[in-house]
C-alpha atoms as a PDB file:
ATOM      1  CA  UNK A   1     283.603 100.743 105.196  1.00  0.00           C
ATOM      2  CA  UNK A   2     280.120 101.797 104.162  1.00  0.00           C
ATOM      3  CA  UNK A   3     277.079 100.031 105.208  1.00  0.00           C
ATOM      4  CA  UNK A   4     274.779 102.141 103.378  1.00  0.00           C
ATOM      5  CA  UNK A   5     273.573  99.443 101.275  1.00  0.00           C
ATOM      6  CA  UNK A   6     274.796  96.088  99.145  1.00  0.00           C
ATOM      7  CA  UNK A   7     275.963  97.879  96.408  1.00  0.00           C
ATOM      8  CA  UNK A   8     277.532 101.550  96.911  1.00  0.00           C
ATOM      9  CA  UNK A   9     281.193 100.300  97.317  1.00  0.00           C
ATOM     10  CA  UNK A  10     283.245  98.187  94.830  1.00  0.00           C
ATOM     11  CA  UNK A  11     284.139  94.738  95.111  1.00  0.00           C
ATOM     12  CA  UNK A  12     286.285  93.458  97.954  1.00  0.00           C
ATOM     13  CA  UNK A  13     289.937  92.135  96.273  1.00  0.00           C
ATOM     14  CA  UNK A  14     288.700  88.407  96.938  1.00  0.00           C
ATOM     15  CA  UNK A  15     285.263  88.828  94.605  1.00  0.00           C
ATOM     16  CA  UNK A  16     287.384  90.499  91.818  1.00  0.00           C
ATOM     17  CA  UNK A  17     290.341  87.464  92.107  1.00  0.00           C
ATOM     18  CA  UNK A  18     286.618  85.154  92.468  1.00  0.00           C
ATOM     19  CA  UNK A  19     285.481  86.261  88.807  1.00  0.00           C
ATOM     20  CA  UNK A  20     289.138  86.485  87.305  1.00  0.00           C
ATOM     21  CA  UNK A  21     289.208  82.991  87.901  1.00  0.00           C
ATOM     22  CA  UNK A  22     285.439  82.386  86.876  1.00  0.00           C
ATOM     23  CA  UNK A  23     286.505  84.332  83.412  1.00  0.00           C
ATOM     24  CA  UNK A  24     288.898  82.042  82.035  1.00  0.00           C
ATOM     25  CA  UNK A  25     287.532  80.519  79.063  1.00  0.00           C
ATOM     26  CA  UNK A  26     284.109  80.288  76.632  1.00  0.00           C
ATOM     27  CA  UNK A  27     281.069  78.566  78.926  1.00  0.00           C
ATOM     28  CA  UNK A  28     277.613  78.059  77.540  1.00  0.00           C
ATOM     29  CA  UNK A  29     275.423  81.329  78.285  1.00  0.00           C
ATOM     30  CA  UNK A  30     271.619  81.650  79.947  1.00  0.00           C
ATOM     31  CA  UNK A  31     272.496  78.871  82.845  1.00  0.00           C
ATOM     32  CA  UNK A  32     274.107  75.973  81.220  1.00  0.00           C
ATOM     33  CA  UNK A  33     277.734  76.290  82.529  1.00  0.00           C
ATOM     34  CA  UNK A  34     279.189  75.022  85.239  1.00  0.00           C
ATOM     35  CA  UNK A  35     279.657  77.630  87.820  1.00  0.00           C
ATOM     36  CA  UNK A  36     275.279  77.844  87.437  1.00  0.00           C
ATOM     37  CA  UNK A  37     275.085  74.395  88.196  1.00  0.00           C
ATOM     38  CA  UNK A  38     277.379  74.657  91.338  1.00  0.00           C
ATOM     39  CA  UNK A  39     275.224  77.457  92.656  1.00  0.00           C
ATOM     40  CA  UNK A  40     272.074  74.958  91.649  1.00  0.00           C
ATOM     41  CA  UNK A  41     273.629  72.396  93.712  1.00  0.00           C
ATOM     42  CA  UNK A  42     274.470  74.144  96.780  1.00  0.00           C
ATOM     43  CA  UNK A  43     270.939  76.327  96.831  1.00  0.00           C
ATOM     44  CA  UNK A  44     269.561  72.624  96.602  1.00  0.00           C
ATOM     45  CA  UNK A  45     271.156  71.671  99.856  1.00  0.00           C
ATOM     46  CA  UNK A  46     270.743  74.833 101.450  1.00  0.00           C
ATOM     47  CA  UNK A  47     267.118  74.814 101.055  1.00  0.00           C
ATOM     48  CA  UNK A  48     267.190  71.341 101.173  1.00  0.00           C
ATOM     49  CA  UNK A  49     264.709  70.611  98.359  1.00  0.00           C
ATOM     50  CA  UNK A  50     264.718  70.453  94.123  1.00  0.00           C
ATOM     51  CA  UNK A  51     265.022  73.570  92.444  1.00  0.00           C
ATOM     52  CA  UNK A  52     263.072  73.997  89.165  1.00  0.00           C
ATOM     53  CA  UNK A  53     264.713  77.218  88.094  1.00  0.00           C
ATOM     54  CA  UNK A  54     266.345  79.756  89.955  1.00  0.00           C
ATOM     55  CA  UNK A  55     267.720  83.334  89.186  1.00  0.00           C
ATOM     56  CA  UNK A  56     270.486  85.143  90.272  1.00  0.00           C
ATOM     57  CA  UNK A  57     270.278  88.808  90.417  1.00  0.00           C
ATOM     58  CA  UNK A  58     273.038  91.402  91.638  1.00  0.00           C
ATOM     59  CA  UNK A  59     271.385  93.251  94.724  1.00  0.00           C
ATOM     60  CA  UNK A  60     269.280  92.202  97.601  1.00  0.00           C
ATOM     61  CA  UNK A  61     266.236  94.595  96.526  1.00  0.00           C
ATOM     62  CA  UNK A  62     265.759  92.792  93.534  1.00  0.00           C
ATOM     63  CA  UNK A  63     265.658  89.757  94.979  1.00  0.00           C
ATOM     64  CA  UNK A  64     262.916  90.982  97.183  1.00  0.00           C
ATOM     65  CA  UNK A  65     261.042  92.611  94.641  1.00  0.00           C
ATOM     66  CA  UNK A  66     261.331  89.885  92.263  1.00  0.00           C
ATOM     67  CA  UNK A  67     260.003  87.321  94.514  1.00  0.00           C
ATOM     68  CA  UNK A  68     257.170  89.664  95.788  1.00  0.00           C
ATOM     69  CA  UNK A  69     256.243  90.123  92.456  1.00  0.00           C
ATOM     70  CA  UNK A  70     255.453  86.977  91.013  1.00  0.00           C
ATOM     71  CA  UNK A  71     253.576  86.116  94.875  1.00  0.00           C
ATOM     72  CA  UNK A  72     251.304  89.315  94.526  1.00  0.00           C
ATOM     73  CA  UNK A  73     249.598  90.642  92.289  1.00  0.00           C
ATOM     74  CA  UNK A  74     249.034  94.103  91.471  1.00  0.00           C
ATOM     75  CA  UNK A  75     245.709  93.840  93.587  1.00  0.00           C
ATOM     76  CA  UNK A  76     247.397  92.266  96.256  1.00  0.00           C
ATOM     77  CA  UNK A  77     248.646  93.479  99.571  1.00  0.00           C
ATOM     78  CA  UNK A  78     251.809  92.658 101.550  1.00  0.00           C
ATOM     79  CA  UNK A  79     251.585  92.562 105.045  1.00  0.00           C
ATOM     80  CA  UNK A  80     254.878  93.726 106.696  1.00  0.00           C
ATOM     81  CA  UNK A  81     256.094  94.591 109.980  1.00  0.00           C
ATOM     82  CA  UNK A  82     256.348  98.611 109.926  1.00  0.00           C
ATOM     83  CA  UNK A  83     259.977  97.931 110.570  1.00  0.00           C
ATOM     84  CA  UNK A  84     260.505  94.948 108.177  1.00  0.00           C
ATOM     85  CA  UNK A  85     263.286  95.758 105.634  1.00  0.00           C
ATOM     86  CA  UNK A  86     261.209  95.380 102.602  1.00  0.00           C
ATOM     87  CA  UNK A  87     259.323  98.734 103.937  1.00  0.00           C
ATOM     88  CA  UNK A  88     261.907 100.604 105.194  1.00  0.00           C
ATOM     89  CA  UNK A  89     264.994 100.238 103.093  1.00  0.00           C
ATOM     90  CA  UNK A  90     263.823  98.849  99.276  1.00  0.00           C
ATOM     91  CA  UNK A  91     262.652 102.392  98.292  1.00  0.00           C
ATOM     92  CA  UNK A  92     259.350 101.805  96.551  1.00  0.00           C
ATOM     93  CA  UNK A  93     260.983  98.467  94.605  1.00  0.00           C
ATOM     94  CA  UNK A  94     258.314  96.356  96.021  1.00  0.00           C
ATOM     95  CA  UNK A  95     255.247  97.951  94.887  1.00  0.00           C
ATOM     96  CA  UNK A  96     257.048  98.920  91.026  1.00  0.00           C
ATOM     97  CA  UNK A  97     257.914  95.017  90.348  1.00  0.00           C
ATOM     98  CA  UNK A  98     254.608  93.949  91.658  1.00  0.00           C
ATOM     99  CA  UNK A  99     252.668  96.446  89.424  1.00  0.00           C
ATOM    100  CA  UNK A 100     251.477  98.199  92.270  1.00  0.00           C
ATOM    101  CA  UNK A 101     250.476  95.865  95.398  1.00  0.00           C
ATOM    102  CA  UNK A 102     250.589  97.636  98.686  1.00  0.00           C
ATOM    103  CA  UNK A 103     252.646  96.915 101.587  1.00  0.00           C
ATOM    104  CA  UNK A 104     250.346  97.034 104.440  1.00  0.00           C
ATOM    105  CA  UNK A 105     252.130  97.807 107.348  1.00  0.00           C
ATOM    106  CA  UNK A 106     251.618  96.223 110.991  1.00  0.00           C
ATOM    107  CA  UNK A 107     252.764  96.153 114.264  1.00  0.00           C
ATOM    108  CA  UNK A 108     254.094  93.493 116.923  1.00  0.00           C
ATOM    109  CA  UNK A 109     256.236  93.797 119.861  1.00  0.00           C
ATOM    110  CA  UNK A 110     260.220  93.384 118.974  1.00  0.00           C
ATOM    111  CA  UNK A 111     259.881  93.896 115.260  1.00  0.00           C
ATOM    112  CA  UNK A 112     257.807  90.298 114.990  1.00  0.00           C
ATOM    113  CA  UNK A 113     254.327  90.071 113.468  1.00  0.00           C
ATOM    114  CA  UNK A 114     252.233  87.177 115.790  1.00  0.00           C
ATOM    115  CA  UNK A 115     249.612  84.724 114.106  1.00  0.00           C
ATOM    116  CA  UNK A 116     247.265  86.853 115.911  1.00  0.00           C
ATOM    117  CA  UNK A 117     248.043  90.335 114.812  1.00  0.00           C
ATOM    118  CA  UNK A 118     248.061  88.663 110.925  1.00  0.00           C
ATOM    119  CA  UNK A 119     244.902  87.246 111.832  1.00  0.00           C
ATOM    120  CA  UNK A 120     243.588  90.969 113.175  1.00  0.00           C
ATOM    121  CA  UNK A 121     244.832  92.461 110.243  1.00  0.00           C
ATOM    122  CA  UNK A 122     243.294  89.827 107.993  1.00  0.00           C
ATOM    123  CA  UNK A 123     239.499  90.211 109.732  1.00  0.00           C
ATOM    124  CA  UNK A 124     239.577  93.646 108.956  1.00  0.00           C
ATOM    125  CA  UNK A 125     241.090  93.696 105.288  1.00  0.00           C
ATOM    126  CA  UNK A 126     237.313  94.031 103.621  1.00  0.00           C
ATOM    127  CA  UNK A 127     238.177  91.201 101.564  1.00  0.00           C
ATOM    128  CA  UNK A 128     235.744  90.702  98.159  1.00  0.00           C
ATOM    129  CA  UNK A 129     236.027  94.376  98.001  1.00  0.00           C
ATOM    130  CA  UNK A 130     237.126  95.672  94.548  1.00  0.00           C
ATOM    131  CA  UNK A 131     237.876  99.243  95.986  1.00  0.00           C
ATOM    132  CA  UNK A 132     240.503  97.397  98.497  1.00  0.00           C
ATOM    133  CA  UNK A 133     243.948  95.605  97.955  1.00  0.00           C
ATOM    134  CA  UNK A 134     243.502  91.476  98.459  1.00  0.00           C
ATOM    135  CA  UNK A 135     245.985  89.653 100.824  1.00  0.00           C
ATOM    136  CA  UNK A 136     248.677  87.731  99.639  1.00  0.00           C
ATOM    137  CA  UNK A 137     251.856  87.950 101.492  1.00  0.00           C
ATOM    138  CA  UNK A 138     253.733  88.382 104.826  1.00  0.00           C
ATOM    139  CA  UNK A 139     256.869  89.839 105.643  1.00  0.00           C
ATOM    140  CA  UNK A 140     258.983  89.522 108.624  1.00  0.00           C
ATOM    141  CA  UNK A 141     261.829  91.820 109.345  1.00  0.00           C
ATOM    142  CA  UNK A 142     264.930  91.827 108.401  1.00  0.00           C
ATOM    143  CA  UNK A 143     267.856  90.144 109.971  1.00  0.00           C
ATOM    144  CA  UNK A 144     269.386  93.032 111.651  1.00  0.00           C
ATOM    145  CA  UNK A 145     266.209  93.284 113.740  1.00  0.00           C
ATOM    146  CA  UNK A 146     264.616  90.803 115.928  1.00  0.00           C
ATOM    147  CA  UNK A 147     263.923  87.356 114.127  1.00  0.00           C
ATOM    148  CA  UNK A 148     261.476  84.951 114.692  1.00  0.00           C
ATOM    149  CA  UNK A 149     262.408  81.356 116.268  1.00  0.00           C
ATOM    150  CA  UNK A 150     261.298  78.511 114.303  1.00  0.00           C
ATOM    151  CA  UNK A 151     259.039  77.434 116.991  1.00  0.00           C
ATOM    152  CA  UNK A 152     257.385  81.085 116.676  1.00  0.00           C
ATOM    153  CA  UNK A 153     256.374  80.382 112.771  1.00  0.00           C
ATOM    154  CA  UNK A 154     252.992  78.829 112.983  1.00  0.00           C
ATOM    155  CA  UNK A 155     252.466  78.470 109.233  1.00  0.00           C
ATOM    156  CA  UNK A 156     249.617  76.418 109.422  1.00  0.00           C
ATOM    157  CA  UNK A 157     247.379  78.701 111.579  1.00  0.00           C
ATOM    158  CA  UNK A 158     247.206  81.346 108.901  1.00  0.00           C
ATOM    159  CA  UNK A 159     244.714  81.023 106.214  1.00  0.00           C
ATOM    160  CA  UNK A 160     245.525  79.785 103.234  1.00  0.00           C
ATOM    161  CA  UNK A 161     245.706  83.137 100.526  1.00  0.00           C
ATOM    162  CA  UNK A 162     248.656  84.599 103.494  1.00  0.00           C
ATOM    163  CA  UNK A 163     252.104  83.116 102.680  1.00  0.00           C
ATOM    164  CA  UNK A 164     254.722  84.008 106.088  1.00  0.00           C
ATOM    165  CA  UNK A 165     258.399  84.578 105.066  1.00  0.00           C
ATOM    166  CA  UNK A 166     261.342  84.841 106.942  1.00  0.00           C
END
């Protein structure tokens, strides 16, 4: 086994059976077969809410960078535990997708960033200054690290241009 990343190996024997099966016939391309719509149904009840659109994409990174870069803009900065996987581990993906925002790394006890430290950070950021990066976004770390507890996300305390993710 490697663990290096998501996508240095090939495909286990039951993803290869997985899309034999998928590839039996013609479907209707860009979303309208039925295999899409399953996956639209079941991220509905997973995230238990409507789903305008969604987009499936072949490696974690790019589903991190993606979805930083249509939160941020190229102005914009991240803020990220120094230890949060989207610093560590997505090898410069971040700031390419979102045209250049910064990660701005902090720090926190246990690989968790507090409403406090965000709110330290946030004091300090010079914001209205065109020579500095603007906040937009939050990281936590990544699963394999210390997580936060739901009753540790205080979503509402932060101001309203910081967006928290999990």
């Amino acid at each position: 086994m490697n663990f290096c990343s998501d996508n240095v190996t090939g495909a286990s024997p039951e993803i290869l059976e997985a899309l034999c099966r998928a590839n039996t016939d013609s479907v209707p391309a860009y979303g309208e077969d039925t295999l899409t719509a399953r996956v639209g149904a079941t991220l509905k009840e997973v995230f238990e809410t409507d789903l305008a659109f969604f987009f499936l994409v072949a490696t974690g990174t790019s589903a991190n960078a993606l979805s930083l870069s249509v939160m941020a803009p190229p102005f914009g900065a991240v803020y990220c535990h120094r230890e949060a996987h989207v610093e560590v581990d997505e090898c410069g993906a971040p700031e390419f997708y979102t045209g250049g925002a910064k990660l701005v790394n902090l720090t926190g006890d246990h690989g968790k960033l507090t409403v406090a430290r965000i709110e330290e950070a946030l004091a300090g950021a010079h914001q209205g200054v065109v020579h500095r990066v603007s906040q937009r976004q939050s990281r936590c770390p990544k699963p394999q690290r210390p997580v936060h507890a739901i009753d540790q996300l205080k979503w509402r305390k932060l101001p309203q241009r910081v967006i928290a993710m999990a």
